[in-house]
N, C-alpha and C. Protein backbone atom coordinates (compact mmCIF):
# COMPACT_ATOMS: atom_id res chain seq x y z
N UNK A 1 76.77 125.98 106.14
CA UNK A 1 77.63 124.82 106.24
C UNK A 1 77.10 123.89 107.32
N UNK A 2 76.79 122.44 106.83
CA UNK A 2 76.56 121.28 108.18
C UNK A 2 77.89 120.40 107.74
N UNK A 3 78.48 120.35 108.80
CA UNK A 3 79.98 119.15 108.82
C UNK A 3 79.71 118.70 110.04
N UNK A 4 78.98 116.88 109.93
CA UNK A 4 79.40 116.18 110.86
C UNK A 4 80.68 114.84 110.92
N UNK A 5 81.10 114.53 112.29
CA UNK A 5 82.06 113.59 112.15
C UNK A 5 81.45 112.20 112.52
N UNK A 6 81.97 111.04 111.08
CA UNK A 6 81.16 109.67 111.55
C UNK A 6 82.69 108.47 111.96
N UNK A 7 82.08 107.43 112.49
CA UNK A 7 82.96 106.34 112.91
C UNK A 7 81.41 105.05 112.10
N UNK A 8 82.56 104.21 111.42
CA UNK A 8 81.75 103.33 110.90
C UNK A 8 81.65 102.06 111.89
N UNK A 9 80.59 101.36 111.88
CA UNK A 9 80.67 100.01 112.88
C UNK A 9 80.44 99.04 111.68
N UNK A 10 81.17 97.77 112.22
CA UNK A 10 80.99 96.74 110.88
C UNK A 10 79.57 95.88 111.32
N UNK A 11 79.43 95.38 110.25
CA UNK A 11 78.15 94.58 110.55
C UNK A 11 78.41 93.30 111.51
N UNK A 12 77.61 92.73 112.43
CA UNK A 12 77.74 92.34 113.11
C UNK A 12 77.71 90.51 112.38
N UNK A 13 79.46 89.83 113.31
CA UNK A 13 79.33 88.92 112.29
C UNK A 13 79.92 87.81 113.46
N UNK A 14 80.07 86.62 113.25
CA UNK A 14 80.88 85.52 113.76
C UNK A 14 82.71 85.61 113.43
N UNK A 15 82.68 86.02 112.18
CA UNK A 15 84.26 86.13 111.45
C UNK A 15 84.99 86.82 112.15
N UNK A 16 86.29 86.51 111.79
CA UNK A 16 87.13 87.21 112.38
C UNK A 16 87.12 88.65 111.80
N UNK A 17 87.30 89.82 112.57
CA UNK A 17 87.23 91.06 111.72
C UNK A 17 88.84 91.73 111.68
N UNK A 18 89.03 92.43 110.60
CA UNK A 18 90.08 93.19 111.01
C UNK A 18 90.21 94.43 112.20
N UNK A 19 91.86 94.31 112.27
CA UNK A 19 92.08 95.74 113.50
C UNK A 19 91.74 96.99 112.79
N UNK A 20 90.59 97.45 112.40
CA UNK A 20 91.00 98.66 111.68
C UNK A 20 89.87 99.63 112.30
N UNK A 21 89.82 100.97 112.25
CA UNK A 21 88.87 101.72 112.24
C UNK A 21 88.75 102.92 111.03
N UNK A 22 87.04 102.92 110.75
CA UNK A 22 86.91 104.59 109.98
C UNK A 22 86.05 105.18 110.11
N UNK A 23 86.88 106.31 110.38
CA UNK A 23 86.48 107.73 110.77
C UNK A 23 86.73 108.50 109.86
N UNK A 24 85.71 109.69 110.11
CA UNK A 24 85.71 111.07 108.97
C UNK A 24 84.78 112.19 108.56
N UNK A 25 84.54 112.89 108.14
CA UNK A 25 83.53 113.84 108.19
C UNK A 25 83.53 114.00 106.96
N UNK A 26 81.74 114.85 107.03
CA UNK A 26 81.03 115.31 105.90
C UNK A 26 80.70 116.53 105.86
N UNK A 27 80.89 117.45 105.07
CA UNK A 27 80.58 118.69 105.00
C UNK A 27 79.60 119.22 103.94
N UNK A 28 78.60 120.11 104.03
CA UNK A 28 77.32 120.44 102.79
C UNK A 28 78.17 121.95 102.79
N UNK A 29 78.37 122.85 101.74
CA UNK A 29 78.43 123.96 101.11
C UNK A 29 78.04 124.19 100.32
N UNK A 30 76.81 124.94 100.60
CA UNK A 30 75.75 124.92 99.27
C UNK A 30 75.38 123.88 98.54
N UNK A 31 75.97 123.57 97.14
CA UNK A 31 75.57 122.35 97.18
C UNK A 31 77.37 121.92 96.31
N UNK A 32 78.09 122.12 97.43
CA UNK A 32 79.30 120.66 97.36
C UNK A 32 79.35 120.17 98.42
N UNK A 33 79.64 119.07 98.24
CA UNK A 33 79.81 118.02 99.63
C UNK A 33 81.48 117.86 99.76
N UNK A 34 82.22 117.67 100.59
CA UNK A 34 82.97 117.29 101.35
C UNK A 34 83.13 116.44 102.10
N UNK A 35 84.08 115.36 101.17
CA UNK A 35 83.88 113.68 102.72
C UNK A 35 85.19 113.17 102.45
N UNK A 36 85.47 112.78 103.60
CA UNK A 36 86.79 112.32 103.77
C UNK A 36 86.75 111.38 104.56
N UNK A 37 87.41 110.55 104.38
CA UNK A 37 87.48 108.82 105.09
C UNK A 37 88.51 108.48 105.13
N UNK A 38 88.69 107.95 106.85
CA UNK A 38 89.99 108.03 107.41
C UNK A 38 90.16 106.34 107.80
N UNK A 39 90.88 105.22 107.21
CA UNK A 39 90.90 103.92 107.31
C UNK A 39 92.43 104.18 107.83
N UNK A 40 92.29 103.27 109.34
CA UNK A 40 93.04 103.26 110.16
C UNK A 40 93.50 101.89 110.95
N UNK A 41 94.67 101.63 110.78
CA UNK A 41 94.66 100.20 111.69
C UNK A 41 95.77 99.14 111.26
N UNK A 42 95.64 98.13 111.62
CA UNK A 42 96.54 97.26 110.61
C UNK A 42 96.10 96.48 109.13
N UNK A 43 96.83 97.88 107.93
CA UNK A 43 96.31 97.80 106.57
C UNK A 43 96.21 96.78 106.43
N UNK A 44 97.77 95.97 106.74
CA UNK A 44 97.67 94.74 106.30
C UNK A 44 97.35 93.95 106.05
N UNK A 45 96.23 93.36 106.97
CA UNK A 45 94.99 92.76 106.62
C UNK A 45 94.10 93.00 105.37
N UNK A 46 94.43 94.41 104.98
CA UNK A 46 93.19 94.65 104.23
C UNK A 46 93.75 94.26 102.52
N UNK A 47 92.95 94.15 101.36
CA UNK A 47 93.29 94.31 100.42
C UNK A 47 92.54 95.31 100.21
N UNK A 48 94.07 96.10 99.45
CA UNK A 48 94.20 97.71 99.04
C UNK A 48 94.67 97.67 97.63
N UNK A 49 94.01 97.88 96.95
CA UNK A 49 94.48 98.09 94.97
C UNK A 49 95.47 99.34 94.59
N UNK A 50 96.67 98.79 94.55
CA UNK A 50 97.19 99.94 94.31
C UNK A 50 96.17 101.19 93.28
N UNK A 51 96.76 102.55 93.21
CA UNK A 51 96.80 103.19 92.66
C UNK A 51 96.65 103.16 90.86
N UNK A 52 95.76 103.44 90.24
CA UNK A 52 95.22 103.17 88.88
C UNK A 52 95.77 104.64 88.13
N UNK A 53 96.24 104.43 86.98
CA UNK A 53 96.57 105.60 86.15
C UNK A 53 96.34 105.05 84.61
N UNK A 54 94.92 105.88 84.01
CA UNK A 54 93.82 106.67 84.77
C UNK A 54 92.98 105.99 85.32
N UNK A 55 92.77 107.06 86.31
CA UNK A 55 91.19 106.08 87.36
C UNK A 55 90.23 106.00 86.03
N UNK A 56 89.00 105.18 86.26
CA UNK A 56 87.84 105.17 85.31
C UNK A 56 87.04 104.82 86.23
N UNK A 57 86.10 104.96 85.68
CA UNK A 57 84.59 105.09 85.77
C UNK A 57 84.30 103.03 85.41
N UNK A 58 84.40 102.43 87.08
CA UNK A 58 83.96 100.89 86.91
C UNK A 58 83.06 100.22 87.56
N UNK A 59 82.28 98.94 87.27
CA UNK A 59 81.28 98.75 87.40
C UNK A 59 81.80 97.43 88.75
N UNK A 60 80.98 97.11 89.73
CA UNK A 60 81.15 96.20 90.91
C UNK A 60 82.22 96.74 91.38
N UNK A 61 82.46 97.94 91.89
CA UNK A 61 83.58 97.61 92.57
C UNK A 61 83.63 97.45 94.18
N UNK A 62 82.43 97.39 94.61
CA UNK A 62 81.92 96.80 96.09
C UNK A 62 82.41 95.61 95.96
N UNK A 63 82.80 94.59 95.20
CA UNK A 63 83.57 93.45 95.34
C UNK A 63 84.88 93.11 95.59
N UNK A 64 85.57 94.37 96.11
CA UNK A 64 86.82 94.54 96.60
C UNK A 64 87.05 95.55 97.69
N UNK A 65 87.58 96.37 98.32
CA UNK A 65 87.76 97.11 98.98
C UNK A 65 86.95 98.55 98.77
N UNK A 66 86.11 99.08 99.24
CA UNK A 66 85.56 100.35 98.38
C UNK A 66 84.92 101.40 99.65
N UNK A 67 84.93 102.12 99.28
CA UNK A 67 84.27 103.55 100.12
C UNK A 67 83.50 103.65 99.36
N UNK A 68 81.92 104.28 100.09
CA UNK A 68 80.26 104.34 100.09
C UNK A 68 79.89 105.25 100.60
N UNK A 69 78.97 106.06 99.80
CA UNK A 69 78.17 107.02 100.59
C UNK A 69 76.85 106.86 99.54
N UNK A 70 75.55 107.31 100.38
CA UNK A 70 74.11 107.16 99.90
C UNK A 70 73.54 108.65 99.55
N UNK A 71 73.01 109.16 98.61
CA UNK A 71 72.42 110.52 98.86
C UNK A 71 71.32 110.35 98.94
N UNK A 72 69.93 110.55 99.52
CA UNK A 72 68.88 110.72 98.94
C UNK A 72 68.13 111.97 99.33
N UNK A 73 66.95 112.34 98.35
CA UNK A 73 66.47 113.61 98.88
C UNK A 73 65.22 113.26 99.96
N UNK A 74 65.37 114.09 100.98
CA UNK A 74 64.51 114.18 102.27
C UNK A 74 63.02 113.72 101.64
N UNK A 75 61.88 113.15 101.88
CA UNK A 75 60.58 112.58 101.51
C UNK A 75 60.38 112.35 100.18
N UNK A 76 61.30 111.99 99.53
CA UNK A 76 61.54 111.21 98.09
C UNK A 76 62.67 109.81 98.36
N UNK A 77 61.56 109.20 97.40
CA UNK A 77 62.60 107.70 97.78
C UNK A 77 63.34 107.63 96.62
N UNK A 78 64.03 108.45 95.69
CA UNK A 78 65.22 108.81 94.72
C UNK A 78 66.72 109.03 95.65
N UNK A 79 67.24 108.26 95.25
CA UNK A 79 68.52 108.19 95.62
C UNK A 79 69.97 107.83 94.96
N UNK A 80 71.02 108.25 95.00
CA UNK A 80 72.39 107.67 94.80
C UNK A 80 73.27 106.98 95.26
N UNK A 81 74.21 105.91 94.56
CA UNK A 81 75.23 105.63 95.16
C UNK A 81 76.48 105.74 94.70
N UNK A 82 77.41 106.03 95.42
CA UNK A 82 78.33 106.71 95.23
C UNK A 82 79.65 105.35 95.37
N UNK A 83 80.04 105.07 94.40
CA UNK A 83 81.59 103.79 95.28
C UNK A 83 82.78 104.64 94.92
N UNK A 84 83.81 104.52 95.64
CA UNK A 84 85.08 104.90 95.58
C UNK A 84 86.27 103.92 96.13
N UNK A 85 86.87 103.79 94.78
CA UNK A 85 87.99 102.59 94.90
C UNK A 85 89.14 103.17 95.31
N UNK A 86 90.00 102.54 96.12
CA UNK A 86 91.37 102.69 96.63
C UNK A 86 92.25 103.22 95.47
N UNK A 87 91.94 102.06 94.32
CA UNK A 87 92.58 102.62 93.21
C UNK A 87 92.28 103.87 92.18
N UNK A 88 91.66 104.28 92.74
CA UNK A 88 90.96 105.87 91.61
C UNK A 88 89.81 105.52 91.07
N UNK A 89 89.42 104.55 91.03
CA UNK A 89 88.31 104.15 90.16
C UNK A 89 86.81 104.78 90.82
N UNK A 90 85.87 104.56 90.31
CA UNK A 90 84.17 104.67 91.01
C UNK A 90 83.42 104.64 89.95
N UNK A 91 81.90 104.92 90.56
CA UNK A 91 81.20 105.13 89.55
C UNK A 91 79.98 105.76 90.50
N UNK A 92 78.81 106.39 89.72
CA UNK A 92 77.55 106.88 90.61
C UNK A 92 76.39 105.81 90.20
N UNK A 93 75.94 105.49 90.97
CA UNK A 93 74.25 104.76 90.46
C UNK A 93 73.19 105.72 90.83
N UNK A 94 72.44 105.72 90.19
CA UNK A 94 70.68 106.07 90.75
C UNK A 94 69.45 105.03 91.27
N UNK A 95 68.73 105.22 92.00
CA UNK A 95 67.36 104.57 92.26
C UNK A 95 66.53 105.57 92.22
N UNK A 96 65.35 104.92 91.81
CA UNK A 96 64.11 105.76 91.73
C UNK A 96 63.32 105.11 92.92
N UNK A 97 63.79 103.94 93.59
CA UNK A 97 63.26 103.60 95.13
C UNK A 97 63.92 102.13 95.77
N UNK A 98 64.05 101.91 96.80
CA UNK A 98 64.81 100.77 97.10
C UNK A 98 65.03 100.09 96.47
N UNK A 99 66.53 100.05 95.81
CA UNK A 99 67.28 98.50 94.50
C UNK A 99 66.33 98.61 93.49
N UNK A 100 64.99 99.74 93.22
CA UNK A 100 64.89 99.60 92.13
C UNK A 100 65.27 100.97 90.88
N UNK A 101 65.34 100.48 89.75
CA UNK A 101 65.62 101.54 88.49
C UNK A 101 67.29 101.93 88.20
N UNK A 102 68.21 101.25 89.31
CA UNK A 102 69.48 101.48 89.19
C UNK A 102 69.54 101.28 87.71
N UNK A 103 70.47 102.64 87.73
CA UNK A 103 71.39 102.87 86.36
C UNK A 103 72.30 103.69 86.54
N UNK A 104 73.50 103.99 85.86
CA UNK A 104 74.36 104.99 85.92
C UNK A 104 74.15 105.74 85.62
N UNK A 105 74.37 106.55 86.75
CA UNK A 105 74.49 108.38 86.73
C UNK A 105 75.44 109.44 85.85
N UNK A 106 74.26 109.74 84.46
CA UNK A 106 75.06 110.07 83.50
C UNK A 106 75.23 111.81 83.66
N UNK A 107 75.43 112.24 85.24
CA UNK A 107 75.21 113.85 85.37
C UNK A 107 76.62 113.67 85.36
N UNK A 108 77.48 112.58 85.59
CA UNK A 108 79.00 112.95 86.24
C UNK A 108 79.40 112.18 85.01
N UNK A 109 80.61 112.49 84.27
CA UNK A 109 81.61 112.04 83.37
C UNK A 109 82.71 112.13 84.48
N UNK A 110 83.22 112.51 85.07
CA UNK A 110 83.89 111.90 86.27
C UNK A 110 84.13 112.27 87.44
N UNK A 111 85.20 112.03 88.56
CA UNK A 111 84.49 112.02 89.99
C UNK A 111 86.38 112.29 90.87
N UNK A 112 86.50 112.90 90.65
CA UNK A 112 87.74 113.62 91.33
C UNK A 112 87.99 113.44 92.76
N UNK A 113 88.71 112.62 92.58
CA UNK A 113 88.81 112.12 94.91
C UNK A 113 90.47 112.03 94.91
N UNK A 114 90.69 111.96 96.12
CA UNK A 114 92.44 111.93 96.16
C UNK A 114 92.37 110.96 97.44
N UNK A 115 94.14 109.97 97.41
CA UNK A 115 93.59 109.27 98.28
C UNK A 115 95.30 109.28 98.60
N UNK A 116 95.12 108.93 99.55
CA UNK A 116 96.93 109.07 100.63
C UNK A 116 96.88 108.20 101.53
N UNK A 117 98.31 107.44 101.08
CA UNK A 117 98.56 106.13 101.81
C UNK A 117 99.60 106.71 102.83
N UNK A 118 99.46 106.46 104.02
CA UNK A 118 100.61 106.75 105.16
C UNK A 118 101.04 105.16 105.60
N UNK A 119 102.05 105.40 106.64
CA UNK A 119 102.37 103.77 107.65
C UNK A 119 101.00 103.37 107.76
N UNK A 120 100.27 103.90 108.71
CA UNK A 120 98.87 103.34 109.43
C UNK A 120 97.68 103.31 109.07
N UNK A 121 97.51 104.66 107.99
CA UNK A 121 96.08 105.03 107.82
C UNK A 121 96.31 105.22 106.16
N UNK A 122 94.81 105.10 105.25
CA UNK A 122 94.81 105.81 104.09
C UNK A 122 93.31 106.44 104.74
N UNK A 123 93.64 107.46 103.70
CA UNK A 123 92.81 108.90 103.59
C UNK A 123 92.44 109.00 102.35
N UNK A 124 91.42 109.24 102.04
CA UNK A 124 90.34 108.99 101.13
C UNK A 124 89.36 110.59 101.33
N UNK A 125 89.90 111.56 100.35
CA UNK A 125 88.67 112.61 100.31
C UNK A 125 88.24 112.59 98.72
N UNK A 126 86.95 113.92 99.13
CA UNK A 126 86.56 113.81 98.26
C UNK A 126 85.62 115.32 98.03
N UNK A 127 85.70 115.86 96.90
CA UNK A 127 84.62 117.83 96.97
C UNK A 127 84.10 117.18 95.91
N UNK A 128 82.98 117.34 96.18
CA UNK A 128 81.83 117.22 94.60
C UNK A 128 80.55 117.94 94.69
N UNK A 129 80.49 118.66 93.51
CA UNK A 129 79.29 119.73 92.80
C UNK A 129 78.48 118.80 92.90
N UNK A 130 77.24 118.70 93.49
CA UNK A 130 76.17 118.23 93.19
C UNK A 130 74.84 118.73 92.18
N UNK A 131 75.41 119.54 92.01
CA UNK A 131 73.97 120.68 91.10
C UNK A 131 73.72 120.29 90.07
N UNK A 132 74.23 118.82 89.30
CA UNK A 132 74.15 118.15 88.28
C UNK A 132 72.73 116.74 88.45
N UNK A 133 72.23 116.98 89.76
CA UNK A 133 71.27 116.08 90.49
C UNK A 133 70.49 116.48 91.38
N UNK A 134 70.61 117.28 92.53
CA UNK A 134 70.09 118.30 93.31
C UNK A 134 70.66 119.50 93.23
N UNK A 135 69.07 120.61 93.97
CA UNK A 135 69.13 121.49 93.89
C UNK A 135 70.12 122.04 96.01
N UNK A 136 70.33 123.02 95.74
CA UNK A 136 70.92 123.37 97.26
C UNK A 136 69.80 123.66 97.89
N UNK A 137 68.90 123.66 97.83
CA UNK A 137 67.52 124.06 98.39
C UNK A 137 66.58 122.62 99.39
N UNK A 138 67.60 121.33 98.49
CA UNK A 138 66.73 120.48 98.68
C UNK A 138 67.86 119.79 100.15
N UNK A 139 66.88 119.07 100.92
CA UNK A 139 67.71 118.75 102.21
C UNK A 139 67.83 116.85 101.89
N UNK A 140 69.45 117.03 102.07
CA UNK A 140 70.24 115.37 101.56
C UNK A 140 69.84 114.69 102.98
N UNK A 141 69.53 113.04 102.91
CA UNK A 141 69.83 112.35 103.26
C UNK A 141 71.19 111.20 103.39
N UNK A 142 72.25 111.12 104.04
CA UNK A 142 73.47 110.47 103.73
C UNK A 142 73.32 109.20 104.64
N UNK A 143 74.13 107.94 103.97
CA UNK A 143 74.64 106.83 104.56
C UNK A 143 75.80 106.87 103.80
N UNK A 144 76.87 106.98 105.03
CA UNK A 144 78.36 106.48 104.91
C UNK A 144 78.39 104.81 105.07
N UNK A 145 78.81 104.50 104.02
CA UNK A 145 79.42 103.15 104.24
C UNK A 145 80.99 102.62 103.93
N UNK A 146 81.57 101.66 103.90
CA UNK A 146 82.71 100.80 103.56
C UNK A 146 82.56 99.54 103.29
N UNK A 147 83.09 98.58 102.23
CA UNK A 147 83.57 97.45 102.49
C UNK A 147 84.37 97.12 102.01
N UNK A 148 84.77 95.78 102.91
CA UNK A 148 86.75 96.10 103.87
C UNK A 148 86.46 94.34 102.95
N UNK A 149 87.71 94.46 102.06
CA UNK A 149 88.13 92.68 101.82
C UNK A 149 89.46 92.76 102.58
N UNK A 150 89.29 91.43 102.92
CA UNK A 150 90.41 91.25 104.21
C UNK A 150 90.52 89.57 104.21
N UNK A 151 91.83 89.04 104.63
CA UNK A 151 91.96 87.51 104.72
C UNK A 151 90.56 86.86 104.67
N UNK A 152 89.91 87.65 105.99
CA UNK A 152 88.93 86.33 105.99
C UNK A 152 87.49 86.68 105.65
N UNK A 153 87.63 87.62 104.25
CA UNK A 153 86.52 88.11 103.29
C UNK A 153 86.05 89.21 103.67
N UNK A 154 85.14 89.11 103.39
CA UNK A 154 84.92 91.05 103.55
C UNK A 154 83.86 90.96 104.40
N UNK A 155 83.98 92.05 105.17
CA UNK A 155 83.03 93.28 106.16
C UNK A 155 82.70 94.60 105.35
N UNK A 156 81.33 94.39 106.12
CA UNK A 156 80.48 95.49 105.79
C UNK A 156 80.59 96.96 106.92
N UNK A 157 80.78 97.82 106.59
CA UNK A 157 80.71 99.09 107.42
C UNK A 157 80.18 99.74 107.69
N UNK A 158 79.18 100.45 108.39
CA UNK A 158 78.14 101.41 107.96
C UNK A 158 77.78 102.17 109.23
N UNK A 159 77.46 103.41 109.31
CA UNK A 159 76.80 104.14 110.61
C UNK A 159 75.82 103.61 111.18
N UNK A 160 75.44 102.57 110.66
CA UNK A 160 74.17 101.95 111.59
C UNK A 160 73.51 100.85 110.15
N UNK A 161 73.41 99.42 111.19
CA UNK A 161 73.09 98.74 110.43
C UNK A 161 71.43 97.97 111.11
N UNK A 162 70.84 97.95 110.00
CA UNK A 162 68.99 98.34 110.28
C UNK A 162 68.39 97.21 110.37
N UNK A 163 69.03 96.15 109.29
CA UNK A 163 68.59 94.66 108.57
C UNK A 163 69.23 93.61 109.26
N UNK A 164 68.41 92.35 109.00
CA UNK A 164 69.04 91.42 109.02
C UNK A 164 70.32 91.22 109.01
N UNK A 165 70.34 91.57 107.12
CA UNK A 165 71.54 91.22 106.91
C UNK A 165 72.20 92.47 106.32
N UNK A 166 73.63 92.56 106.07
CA UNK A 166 74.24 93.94 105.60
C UNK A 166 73.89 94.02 104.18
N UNK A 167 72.92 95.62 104.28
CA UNK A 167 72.25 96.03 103.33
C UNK A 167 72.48 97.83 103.44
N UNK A 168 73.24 98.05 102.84
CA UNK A 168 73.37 99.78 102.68
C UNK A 168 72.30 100.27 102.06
N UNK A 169 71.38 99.88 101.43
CA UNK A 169 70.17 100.65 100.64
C UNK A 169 69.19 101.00 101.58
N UNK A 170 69.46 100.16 102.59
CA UNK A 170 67.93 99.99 103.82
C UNK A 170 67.67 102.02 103.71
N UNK A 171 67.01 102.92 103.71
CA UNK A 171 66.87 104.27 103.51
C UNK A 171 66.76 104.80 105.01
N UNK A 172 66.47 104.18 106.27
CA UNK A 172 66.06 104.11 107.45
C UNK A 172 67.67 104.02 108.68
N UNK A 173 68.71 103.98 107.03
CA UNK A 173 70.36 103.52 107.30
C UNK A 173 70.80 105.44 107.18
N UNK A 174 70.18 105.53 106.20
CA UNK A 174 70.19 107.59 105.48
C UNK A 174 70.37 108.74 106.68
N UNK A 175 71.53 108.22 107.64
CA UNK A 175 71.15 109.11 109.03
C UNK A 175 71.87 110.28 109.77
N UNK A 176 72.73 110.97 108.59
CA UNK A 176 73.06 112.26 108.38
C UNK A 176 71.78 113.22 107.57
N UNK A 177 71.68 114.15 107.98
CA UNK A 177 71.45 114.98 107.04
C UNK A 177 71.90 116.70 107.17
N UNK A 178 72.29 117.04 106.01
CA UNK A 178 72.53 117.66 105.45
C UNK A 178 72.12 118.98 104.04
């Protein structure tokens, strides 16, 4: 088992940002992962999609409020992305190397996360089999990300931001491992 705990920093901007913070940890077991994301602060600001019944499997949904994580395997530039909507929704992408060869990740027909709204905070987890893409043998690279739509548009979130400009693919961003 590796479980570390992350705090996201937003990308560095002129705008006004929201009061919010997220925090949360990642856990490897063999090969399921464990991540949970803890959005904290004044929601209000944020736009939050209610709750979808049934979640599906949708495309852009980084254009609204969404939870991010990156997989890639250690000295291979093959990687995933992972979005998770407030409202149940997501989907997986693949690269075969930076922004290129994306397509949907047809190992998952779907993606089981639970998400809990309190006064202050929503909570966002998530257990997923990976053995449909890697092997447990092979050592993950992770980038946690977020982005937050809020009054005055959206922020980018991420454990460390590398680029210019806010870019979650940067692989040099990949700075868990697991």
């Amino acid at each position: 088992m590796n479980k570390q705990n992350f705090s996201l920093q937003p990308f560095p901007t002129d705008k006004s940002l929201p009061n919010i913070k997220i925090t949360g940890h990642i856990a490897r077991y063999g090969n399921q992962i464990n991540l949970c994301y803890t959005l904290s602060g004044d929601l209000e600001e944020i736009a939050i999609a209610p709750l979808s019944d049934p979640p599906q499997r949708q495309h852009e949904l980084w254009e609204d409020t969404c939870f991010e994580f990156f997989l890639g395997i250690k000295n291979s530039q093959q990687y995933w992305e992972f979005n998770l909507s407030p409202a149940g929704h997501w989907n997986i992408y693949s690269f075969n190397g930076y922004r290129q060869g994306m397509q949907e990740e047809t190992a998952f027909t779907s993606l089981p996360f639970s998400v809990q709204y309190q006064s202050d905070n929503l909570v966002l987890a998530l257990n997923i089999d990976l053995s449909g893409i890697v092997s447990q043998e092979q050592t993950l690279e992770v980038a946690i990300t977020t982005v937050i739509k809020h009054r005055d548009g959206i922020s980018y979130w991420a454990l460390t931001h590398q680029g210019k400009e806010a870019d979650f693919h940067l692989r040099d961003s990949f700075m868990i491992e697991l």
